[in-house]
PDB file of N, CA and C in Angstrom:
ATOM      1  N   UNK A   1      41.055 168.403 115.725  1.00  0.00           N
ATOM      2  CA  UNK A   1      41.958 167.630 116.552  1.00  0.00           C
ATOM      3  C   UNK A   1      41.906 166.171 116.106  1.00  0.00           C
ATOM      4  N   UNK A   2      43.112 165.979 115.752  1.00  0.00           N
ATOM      5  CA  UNK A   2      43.230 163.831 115.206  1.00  0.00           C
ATOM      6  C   UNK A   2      42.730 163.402 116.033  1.00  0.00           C
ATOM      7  N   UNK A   3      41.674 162.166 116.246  1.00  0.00           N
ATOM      8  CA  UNK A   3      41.863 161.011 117.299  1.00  0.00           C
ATOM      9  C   UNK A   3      42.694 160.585 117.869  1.00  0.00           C
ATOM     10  N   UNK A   4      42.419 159.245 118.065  1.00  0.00           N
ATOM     11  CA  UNK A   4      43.229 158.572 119.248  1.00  0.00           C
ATOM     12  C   UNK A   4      44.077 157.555 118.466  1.00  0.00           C
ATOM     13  N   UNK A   5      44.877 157.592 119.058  1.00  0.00           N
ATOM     14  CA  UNK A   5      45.632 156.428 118.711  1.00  0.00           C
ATOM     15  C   UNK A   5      45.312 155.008 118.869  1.00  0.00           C
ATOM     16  N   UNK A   6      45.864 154.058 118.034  1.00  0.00           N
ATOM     17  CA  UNK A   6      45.558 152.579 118.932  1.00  0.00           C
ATOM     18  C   UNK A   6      47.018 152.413 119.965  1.00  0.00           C
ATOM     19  N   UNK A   7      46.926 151.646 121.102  1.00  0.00           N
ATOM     20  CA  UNK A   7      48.144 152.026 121.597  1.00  0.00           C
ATOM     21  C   UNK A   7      48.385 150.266 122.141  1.00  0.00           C
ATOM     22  N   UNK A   8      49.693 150.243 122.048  1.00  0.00           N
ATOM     23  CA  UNK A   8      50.543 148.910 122.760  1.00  0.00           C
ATOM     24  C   UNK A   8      50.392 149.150 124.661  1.00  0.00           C
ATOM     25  N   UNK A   9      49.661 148.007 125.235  1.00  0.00           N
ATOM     26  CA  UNK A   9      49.625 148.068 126.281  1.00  0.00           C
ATOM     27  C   UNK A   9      50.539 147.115 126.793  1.00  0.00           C
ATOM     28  N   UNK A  10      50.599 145.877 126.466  1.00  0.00           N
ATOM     29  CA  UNK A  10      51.553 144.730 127.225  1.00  0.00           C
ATOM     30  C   UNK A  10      53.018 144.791 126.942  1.00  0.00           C
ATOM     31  N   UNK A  11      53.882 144.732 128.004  1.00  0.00           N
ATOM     32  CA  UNK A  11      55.459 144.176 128.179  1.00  0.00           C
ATOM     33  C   UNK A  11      55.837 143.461 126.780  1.00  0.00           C
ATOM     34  N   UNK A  12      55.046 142.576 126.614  1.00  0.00           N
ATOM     35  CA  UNK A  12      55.507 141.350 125.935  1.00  0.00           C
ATOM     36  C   UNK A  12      55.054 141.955 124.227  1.00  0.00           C
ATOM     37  N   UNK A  13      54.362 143.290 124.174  1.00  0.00           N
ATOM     38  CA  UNK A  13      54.534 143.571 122.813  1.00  0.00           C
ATOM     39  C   UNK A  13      55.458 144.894 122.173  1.00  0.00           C
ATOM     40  N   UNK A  14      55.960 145.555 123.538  1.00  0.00           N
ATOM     41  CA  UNK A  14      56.954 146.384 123.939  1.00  0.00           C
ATOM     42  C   UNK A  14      58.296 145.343 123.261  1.00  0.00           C
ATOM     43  N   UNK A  15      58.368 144.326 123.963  1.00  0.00           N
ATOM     44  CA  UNK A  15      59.480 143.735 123.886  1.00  0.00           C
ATOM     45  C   UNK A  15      59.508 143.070 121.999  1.00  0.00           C
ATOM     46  N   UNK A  16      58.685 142.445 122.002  1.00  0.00           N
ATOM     47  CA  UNK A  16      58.331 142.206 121.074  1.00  0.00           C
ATOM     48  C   UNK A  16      58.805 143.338 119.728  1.00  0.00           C
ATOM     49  N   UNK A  17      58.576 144.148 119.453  1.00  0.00           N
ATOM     50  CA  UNK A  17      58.979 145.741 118.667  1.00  0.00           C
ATOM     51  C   UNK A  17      60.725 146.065 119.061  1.00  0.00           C
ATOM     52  N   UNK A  18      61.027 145.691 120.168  1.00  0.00           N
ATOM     53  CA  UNK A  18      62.097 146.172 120.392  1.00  0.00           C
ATOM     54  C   UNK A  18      63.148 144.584 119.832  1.00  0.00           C
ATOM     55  N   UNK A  19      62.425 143.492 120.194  1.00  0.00           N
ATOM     56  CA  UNK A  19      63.689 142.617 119.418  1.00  0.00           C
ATOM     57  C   UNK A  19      63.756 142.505 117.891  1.00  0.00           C
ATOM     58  N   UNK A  20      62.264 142.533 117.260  1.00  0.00           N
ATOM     59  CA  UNK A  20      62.325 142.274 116.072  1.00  0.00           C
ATOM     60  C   UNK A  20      62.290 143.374 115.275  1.00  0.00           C
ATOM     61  N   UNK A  21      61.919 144.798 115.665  1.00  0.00           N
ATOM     62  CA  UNK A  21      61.476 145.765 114.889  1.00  0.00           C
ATOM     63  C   UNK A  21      63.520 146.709 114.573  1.00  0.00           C
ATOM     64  N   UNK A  22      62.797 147.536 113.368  1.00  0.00           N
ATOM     65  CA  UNK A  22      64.159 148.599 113.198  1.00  0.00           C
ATOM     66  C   UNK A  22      63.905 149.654 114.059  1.00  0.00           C
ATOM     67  N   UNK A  23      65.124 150.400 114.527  1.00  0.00           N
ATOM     68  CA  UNK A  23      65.236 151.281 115.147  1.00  0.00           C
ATOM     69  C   UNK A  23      66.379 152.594 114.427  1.00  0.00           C
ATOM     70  N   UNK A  24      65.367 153.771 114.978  1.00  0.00           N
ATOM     71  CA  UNK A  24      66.220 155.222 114.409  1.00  0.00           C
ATOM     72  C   UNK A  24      66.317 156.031 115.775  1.00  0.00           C
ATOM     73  N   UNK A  25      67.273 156.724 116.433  1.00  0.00           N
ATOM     74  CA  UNK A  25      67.955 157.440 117.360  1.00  0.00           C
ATOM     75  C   UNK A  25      67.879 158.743 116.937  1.00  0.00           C
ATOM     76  N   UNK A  26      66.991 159.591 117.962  1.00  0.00           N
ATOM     77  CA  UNK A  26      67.416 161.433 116.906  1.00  0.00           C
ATOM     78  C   UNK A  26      67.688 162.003 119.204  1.00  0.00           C
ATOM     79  N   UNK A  27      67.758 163.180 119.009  1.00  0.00           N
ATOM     80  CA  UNK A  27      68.025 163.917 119.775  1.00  0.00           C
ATOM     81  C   UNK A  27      66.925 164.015 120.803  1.00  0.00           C
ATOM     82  N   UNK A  28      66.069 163.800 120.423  1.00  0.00           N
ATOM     83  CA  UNK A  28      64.381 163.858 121.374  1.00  0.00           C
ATOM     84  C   UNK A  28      63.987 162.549 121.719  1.00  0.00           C
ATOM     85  N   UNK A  29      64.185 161.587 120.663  1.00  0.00           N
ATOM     86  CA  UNK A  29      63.682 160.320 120.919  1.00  0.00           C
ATOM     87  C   UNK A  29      64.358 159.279 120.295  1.00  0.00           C
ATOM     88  N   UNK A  30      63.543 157.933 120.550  1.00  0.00           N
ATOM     89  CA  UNK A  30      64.431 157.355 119.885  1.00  0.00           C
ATOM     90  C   UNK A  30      62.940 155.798 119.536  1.00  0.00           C
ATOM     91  N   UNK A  31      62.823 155.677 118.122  1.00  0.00           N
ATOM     92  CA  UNK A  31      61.762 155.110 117.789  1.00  0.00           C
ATOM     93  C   UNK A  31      61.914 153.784 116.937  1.00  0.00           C
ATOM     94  N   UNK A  32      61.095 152.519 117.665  1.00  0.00           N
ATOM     95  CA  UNK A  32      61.353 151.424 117.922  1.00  0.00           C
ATOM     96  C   UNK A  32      59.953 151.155 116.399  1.00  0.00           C
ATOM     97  N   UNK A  33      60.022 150.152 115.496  1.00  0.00           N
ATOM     98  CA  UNK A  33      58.932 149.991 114.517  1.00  0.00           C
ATOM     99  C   UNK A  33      58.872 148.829 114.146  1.00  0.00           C
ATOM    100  N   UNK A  34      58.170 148.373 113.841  1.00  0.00           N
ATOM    101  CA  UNK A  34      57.730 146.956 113.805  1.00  0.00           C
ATOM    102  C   UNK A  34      56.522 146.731 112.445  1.00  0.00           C
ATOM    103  N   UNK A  35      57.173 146.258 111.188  1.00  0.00           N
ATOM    104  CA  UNK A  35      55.861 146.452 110.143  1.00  0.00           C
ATOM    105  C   UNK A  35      54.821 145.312 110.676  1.00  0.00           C
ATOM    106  N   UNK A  36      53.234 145.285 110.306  1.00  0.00           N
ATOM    107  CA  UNK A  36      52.292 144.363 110.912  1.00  0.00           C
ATOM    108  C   UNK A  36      51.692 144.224 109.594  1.00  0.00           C
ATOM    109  N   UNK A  37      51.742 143.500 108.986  1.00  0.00           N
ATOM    110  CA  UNK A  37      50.732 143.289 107.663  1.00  0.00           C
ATOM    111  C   UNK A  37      48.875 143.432 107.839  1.00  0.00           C
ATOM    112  N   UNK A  38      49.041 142.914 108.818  1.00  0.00           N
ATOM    113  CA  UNK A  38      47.041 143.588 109.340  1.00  0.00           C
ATOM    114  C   UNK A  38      47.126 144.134 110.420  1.00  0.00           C
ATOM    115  N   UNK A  39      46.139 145.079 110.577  1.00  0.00           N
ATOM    116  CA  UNK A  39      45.981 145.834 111.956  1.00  0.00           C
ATOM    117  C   UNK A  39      46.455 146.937 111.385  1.00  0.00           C
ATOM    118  N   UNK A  40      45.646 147.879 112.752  1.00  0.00           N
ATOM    119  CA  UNK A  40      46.145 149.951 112.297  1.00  0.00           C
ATOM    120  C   UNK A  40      47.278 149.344 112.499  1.00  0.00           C
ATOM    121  N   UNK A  41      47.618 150.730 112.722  1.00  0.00           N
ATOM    122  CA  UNK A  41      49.374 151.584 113.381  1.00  0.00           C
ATOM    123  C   UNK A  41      49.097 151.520 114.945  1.00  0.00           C
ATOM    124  N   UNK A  42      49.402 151.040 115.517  1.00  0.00           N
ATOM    125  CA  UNK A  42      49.522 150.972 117.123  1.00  0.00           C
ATOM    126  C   UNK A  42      51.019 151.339 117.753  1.00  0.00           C
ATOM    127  N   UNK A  43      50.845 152.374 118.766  1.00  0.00           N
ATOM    128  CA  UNK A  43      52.169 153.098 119.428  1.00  0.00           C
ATOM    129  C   UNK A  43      52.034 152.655 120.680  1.00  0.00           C
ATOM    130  N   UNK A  44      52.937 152.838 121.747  1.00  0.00           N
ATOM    131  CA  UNK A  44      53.331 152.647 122.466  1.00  0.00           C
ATOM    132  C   UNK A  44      54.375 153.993 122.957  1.00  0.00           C
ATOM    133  N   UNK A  45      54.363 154.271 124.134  1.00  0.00           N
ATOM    134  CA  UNK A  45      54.896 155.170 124.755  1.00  0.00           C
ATOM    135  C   UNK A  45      56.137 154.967 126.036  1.00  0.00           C
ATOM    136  N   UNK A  46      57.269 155.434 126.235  1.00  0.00           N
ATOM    137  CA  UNK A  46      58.020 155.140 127.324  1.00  0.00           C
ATOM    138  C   UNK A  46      59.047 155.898 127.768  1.00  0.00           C
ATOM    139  N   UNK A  47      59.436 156.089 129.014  1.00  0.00           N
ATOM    140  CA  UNK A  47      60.576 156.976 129.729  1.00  0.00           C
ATOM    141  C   UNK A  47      60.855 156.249 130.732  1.00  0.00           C
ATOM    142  N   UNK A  48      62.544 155.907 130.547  1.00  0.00           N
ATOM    143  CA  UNK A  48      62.860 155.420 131.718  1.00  0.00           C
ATOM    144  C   UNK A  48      63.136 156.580 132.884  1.00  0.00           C
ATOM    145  N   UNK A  49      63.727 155.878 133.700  1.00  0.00           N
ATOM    146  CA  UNK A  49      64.212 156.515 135.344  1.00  0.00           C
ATOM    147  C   UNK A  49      65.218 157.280 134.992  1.00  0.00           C
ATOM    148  N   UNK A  50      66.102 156.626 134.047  1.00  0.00           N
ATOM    149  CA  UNK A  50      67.173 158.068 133.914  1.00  0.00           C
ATOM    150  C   UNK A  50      67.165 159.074 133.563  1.00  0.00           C
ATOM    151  N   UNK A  51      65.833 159.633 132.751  1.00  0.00           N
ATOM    152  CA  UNK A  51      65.444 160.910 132.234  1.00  0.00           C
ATOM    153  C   UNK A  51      64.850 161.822 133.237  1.00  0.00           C
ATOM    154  N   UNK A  52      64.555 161.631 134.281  1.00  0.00           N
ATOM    155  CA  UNK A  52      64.215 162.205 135.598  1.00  0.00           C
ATOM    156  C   UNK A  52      63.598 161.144 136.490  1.00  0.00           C
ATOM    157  N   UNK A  53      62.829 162.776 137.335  1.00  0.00           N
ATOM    158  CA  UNK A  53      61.404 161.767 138.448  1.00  0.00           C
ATOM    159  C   UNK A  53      59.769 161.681 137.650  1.00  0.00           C
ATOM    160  N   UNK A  54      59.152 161.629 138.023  1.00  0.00           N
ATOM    161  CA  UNK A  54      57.471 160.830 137.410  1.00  0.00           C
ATOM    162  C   UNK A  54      57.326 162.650 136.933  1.00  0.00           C
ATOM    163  N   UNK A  55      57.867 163.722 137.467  1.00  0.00           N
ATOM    164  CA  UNK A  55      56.760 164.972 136.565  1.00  0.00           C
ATOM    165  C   UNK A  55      57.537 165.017 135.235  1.00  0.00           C
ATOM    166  N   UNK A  56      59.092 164.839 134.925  1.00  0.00           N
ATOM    167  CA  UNK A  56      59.696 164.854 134.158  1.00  0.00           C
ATOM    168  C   UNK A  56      59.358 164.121 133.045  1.00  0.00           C
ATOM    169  N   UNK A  57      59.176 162.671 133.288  1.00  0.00           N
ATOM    170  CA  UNK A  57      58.801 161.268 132.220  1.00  0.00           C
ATOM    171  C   UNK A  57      57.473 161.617 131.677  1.00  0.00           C
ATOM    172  N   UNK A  58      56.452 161.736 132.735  1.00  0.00           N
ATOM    173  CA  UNK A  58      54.896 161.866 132.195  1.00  0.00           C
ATOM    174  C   UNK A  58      55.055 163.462 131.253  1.00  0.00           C
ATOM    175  N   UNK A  59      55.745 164.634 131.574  1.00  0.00           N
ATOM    176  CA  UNK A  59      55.786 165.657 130.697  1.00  0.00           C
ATOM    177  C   UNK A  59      56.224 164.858 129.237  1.00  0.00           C
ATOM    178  N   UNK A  60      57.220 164.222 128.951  1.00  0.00           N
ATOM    179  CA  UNK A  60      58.091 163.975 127.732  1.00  0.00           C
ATOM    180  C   UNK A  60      57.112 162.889 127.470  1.00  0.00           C
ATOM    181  N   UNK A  61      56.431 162.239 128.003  1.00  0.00           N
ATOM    182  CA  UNK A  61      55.340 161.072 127.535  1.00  0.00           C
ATOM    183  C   UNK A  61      54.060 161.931 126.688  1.00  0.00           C
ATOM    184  N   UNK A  62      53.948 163.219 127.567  1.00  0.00           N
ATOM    185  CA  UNK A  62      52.479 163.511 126.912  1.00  0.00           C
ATOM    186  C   UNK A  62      53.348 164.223 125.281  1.00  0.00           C
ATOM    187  N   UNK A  63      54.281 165.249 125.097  1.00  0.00           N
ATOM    188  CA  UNK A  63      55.013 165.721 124.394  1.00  0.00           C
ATOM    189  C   UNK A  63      54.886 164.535 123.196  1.00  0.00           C
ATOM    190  N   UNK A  64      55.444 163.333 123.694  1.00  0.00           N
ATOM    191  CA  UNK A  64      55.691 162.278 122.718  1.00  0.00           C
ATOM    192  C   UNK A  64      54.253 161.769 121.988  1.00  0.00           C
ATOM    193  N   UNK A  65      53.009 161.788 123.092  1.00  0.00           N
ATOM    194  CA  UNK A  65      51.864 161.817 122.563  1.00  0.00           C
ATOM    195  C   UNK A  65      51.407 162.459 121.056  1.00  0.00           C
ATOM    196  N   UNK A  66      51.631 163.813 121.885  1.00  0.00           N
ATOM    197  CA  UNK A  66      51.352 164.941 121.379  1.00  0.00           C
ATOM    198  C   UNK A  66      51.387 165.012 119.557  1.00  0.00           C
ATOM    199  N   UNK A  67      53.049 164.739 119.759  1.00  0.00           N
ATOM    200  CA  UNK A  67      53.831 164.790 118.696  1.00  0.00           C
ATOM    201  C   UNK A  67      53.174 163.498 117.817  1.00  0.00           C
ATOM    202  N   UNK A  68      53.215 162.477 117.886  1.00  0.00           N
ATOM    203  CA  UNK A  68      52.686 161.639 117.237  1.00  0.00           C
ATOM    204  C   UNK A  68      50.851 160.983 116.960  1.00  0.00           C
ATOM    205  N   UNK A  69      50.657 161.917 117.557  1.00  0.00           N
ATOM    206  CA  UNK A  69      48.600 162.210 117.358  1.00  0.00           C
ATOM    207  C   UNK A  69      49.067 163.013 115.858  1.00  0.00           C
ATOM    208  N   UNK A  70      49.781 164.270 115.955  1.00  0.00           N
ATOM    209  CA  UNK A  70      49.661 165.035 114.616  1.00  0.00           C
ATOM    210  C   UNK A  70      50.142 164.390 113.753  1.00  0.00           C
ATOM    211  N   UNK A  71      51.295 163.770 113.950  1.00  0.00           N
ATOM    212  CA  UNK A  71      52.226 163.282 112.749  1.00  0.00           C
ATOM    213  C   UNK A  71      51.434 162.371 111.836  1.00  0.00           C
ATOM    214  N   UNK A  72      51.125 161.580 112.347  1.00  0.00           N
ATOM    215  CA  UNK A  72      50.490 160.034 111.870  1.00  0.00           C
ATOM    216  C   UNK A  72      48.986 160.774 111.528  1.00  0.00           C
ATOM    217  N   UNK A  73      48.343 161.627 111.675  1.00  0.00           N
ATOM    218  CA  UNK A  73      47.163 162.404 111.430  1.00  0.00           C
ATOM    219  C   UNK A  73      47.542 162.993 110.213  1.00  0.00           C
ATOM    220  N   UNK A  74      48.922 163.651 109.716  1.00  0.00           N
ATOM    221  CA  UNK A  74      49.108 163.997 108.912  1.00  0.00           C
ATOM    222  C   UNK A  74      49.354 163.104 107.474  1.00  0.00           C
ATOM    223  N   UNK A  75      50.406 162.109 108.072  1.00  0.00           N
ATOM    224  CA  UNK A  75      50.590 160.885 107.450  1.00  0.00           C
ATOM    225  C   UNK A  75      50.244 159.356 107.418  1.00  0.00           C
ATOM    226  N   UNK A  76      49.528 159.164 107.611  1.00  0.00           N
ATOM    227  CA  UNK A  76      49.032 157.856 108.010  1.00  0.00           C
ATOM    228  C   UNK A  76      49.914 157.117 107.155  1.00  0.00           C
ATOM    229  N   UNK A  77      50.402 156.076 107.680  1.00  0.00           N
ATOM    230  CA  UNK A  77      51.140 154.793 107.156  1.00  0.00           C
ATOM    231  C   UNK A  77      50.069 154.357 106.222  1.00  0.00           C
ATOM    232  N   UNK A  78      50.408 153.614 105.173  1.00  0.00           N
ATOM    233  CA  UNK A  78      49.809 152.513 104.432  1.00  0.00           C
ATOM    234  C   UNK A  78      49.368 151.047 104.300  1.00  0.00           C
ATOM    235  N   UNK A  79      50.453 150.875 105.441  1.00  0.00           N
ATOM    236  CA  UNK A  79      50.296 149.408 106.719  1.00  0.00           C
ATOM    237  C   UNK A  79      50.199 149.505 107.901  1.00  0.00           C
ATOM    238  N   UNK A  80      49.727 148.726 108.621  1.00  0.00           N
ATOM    239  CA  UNK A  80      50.046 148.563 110.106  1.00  0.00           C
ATOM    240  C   UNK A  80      51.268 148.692 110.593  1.00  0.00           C
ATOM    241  N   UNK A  81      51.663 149.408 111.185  1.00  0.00           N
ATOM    242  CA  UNK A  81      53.017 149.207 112.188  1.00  0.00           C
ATOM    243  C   UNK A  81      52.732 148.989 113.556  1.00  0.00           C
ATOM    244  N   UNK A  82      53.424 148.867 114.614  1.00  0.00           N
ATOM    245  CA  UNK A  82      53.735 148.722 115.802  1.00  0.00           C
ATOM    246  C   UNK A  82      54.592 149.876 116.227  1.00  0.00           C
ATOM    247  N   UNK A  83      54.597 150.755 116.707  1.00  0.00           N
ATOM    248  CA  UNK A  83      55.785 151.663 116.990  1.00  0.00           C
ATOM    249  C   UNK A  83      55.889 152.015 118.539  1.00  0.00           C
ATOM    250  N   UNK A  84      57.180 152.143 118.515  1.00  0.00           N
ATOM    251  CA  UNK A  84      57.192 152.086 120.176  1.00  0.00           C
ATOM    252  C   UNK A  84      58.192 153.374 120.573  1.00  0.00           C
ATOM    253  N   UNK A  85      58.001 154.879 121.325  1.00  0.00           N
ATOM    254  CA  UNK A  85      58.297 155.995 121.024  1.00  0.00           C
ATOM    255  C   UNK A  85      59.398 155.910 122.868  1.00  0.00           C
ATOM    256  N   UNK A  86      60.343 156.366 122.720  1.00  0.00           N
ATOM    257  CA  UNK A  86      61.022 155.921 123.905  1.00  0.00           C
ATOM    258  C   UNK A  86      61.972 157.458 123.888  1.00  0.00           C
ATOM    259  N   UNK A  87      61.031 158.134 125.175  1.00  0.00           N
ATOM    260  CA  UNK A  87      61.783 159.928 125.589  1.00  0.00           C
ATOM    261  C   UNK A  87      63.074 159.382 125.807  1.00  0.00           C
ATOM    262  N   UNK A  88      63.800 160.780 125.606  1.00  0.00           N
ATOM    263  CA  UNK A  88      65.362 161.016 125.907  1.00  0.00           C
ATOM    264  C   UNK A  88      65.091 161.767 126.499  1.00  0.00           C
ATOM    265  N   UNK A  89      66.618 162.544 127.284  1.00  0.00           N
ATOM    266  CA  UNK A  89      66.829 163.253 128.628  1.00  0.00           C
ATOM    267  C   UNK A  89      66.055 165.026 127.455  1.00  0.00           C
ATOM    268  N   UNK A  90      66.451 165.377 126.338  1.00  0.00           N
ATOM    269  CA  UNK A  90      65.798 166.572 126.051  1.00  0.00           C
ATOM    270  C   UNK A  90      64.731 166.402 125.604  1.00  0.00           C
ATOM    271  N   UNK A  91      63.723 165.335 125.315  1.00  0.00           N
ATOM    272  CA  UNK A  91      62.112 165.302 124.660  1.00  0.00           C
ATOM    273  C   UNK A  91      61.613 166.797 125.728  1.00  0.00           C
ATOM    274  N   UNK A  92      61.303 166.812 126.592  1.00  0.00           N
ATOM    275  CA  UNK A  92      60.538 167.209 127.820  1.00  0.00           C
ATOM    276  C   UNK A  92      60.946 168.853 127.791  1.00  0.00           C
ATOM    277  N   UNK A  93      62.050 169.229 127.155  1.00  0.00           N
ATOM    278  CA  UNK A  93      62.734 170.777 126.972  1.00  0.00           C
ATOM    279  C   UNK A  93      63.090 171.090 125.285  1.00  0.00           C
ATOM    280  N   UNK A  94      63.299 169.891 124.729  1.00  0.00           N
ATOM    281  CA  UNK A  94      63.503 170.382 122.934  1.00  0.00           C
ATOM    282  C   UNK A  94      62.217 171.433 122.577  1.00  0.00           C
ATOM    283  N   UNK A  95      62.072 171.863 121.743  1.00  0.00           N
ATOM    284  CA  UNK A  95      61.646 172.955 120.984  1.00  0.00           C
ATOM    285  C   UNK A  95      60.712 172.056 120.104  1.00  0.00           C
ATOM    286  N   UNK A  96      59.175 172.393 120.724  1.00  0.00           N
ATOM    287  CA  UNK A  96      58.229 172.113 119.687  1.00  0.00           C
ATOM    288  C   UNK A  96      58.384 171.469 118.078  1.00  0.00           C
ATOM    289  N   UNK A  97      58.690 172.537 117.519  1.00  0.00           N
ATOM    290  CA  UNK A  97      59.404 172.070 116.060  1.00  0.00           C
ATOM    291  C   UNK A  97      60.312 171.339 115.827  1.00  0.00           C
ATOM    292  N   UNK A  98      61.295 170.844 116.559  1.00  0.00           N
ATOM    293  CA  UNK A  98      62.815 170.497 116.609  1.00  0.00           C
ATOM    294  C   UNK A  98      61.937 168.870 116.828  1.00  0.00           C
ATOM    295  N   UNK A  99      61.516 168.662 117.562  1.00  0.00           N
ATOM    296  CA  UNK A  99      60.604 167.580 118.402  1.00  0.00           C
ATOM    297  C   UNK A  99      59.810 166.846 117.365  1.00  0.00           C
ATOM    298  N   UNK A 100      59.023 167.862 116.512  1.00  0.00           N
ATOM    299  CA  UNK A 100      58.231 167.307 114.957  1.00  0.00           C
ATOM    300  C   UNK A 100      59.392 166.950 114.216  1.00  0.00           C
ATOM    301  N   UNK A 101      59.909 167.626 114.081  1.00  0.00           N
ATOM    302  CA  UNK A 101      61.308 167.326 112.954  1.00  0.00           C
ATOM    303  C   UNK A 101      61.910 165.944 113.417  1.00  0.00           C
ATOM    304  N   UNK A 102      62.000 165.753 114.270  1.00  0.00           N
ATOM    305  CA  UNK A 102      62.839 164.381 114.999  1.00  0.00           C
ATOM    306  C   UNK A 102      62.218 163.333 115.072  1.00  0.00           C
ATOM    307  N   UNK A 103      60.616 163.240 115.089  1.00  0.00           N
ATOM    308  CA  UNK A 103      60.268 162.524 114.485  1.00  0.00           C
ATOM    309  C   UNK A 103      59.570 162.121 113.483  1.00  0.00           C
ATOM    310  N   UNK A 104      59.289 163.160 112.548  1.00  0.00           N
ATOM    311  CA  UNK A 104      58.879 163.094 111.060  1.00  0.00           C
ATOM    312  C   UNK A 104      60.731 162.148 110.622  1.00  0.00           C
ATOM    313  N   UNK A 105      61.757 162.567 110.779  1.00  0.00           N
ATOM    314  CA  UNK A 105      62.737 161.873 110.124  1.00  0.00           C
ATOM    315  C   UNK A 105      62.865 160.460 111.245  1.00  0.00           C
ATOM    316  N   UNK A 106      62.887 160.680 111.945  1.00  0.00           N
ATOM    317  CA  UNK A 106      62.718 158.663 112.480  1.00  0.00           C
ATOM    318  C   UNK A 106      61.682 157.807 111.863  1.00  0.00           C
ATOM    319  N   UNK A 107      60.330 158.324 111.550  1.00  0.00           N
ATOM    320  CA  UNK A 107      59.933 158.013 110.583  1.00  0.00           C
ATOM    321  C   UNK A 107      59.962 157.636 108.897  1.00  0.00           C
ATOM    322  N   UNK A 108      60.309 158.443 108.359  1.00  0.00           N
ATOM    323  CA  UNK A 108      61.111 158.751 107.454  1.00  0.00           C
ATOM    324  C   UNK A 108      62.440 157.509 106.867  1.00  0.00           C
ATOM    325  N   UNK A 109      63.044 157.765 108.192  1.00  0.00           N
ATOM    326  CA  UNK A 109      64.222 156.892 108.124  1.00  0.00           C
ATOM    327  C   UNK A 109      63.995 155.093 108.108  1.00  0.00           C
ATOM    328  N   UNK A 110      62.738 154.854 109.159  1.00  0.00           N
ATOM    329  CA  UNK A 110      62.611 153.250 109.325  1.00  0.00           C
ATOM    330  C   UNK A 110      61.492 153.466 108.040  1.00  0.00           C
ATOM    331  N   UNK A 111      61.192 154.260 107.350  1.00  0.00           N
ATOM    332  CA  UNK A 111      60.010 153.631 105.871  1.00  0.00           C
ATOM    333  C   UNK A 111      58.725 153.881 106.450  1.00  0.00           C
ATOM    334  N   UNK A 112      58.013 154.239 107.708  1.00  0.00           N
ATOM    335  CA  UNK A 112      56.960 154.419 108.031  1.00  0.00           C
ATOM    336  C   UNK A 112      55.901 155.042 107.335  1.00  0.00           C
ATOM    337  N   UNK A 113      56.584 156.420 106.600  1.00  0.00           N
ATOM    338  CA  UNK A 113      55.991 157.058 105.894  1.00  0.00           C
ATOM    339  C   UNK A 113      56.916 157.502 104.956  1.00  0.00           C
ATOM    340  N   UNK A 114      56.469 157.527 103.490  1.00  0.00           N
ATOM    341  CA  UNK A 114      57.492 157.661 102.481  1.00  0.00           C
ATOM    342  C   UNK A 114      58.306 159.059 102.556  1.00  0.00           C
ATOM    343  N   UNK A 115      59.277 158.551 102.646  1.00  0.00           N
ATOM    344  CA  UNK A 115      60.189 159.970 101.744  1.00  0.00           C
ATOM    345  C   UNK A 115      59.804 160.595 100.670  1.00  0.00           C
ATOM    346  N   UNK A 116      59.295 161.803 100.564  1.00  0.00           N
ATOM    347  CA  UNK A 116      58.838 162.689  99.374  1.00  0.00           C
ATOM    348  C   UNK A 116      59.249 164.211  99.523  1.00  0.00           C
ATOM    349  N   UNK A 117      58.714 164.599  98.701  1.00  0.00           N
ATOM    350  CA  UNK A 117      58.659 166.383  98.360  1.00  0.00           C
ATOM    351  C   UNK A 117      58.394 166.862  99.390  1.00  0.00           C
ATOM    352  N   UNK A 118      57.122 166.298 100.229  1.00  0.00           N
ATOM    353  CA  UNK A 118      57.102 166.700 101.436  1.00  0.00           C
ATOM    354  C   UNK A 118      57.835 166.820 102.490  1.00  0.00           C
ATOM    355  N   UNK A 119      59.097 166.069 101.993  1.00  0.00           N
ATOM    356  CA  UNK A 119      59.967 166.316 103.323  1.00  0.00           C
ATOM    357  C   UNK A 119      60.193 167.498 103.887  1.00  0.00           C
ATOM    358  N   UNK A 120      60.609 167.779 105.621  1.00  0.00           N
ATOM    359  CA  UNK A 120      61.373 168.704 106.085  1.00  0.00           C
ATOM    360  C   UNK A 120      62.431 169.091 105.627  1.00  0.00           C
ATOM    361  N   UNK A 121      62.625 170.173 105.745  1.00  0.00           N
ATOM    362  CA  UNK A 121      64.036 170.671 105.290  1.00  0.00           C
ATOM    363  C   UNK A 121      64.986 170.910 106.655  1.00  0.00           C
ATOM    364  N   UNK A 122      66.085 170.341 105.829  1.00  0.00           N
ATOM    365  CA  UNK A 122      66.792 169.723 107.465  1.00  0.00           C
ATOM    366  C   UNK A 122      67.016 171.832 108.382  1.00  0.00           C
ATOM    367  N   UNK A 123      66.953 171.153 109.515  1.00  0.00           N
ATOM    368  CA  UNK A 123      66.868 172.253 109.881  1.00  0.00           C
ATOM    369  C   UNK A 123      68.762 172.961 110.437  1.00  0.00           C
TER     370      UNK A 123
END
């Protein structure tokens, strides 16, 4: 089982990722990145109110966990990033795999982790 993540606790570094960092949109999520020249990879987690009530958000929060303990276990960046992982209304019901796939390519897409041979094959 990967460790732990380092994780974004304050507003002001939430916000921070979201004004200055790139952003990629998939069907499950939608992921906020921020390159850091020192420091790990630090994530951050979030669901607003419109995706349900508190069992709904905290399900698609741990999912989003979940998903990104393996990913980044698999791939570790080569720099520090900041990333900030923000559920949609299907994180909490998408399909295990569909969920990896969505964000191995949001990754992918902002440079987090290189595009290679290894890629998914689109599904």
């Amino acid at each position: 089982m990967p460790g732990r993540l380092s994780r974004l606790t304050r507003r002001s570094e939430f916000l921070r990722v979201a004004g200055r960092g790139r952003k990629a949109a998939r069907p499950a999520l939608v992921l906020q990145a921020l390159p850091q020249p020192e420091g790990p990879v630090r994530v951050g987690f979030t669901a607003t109110k419109k995706i349900g009530n508190a069992v709904v958000r905290n399900r698609a929060k741990r999912r989003l966990r979940a998903a990104a303990r393996l990913t980044l276990a698999d791939a570790p960046p080569p720099q520090g990033w900041d990333l900030v992982l923000i559920a949609r209304d299907g994180t909490g019901s998408r399909p295990w795999d569909k969920l990896m796939a969505d964000l191995r390519g949001a990754l992918r897409h902002i440079g987090v982790v290189p595009a290679g041979p290894a890629a998914d094959p689109a599904p």
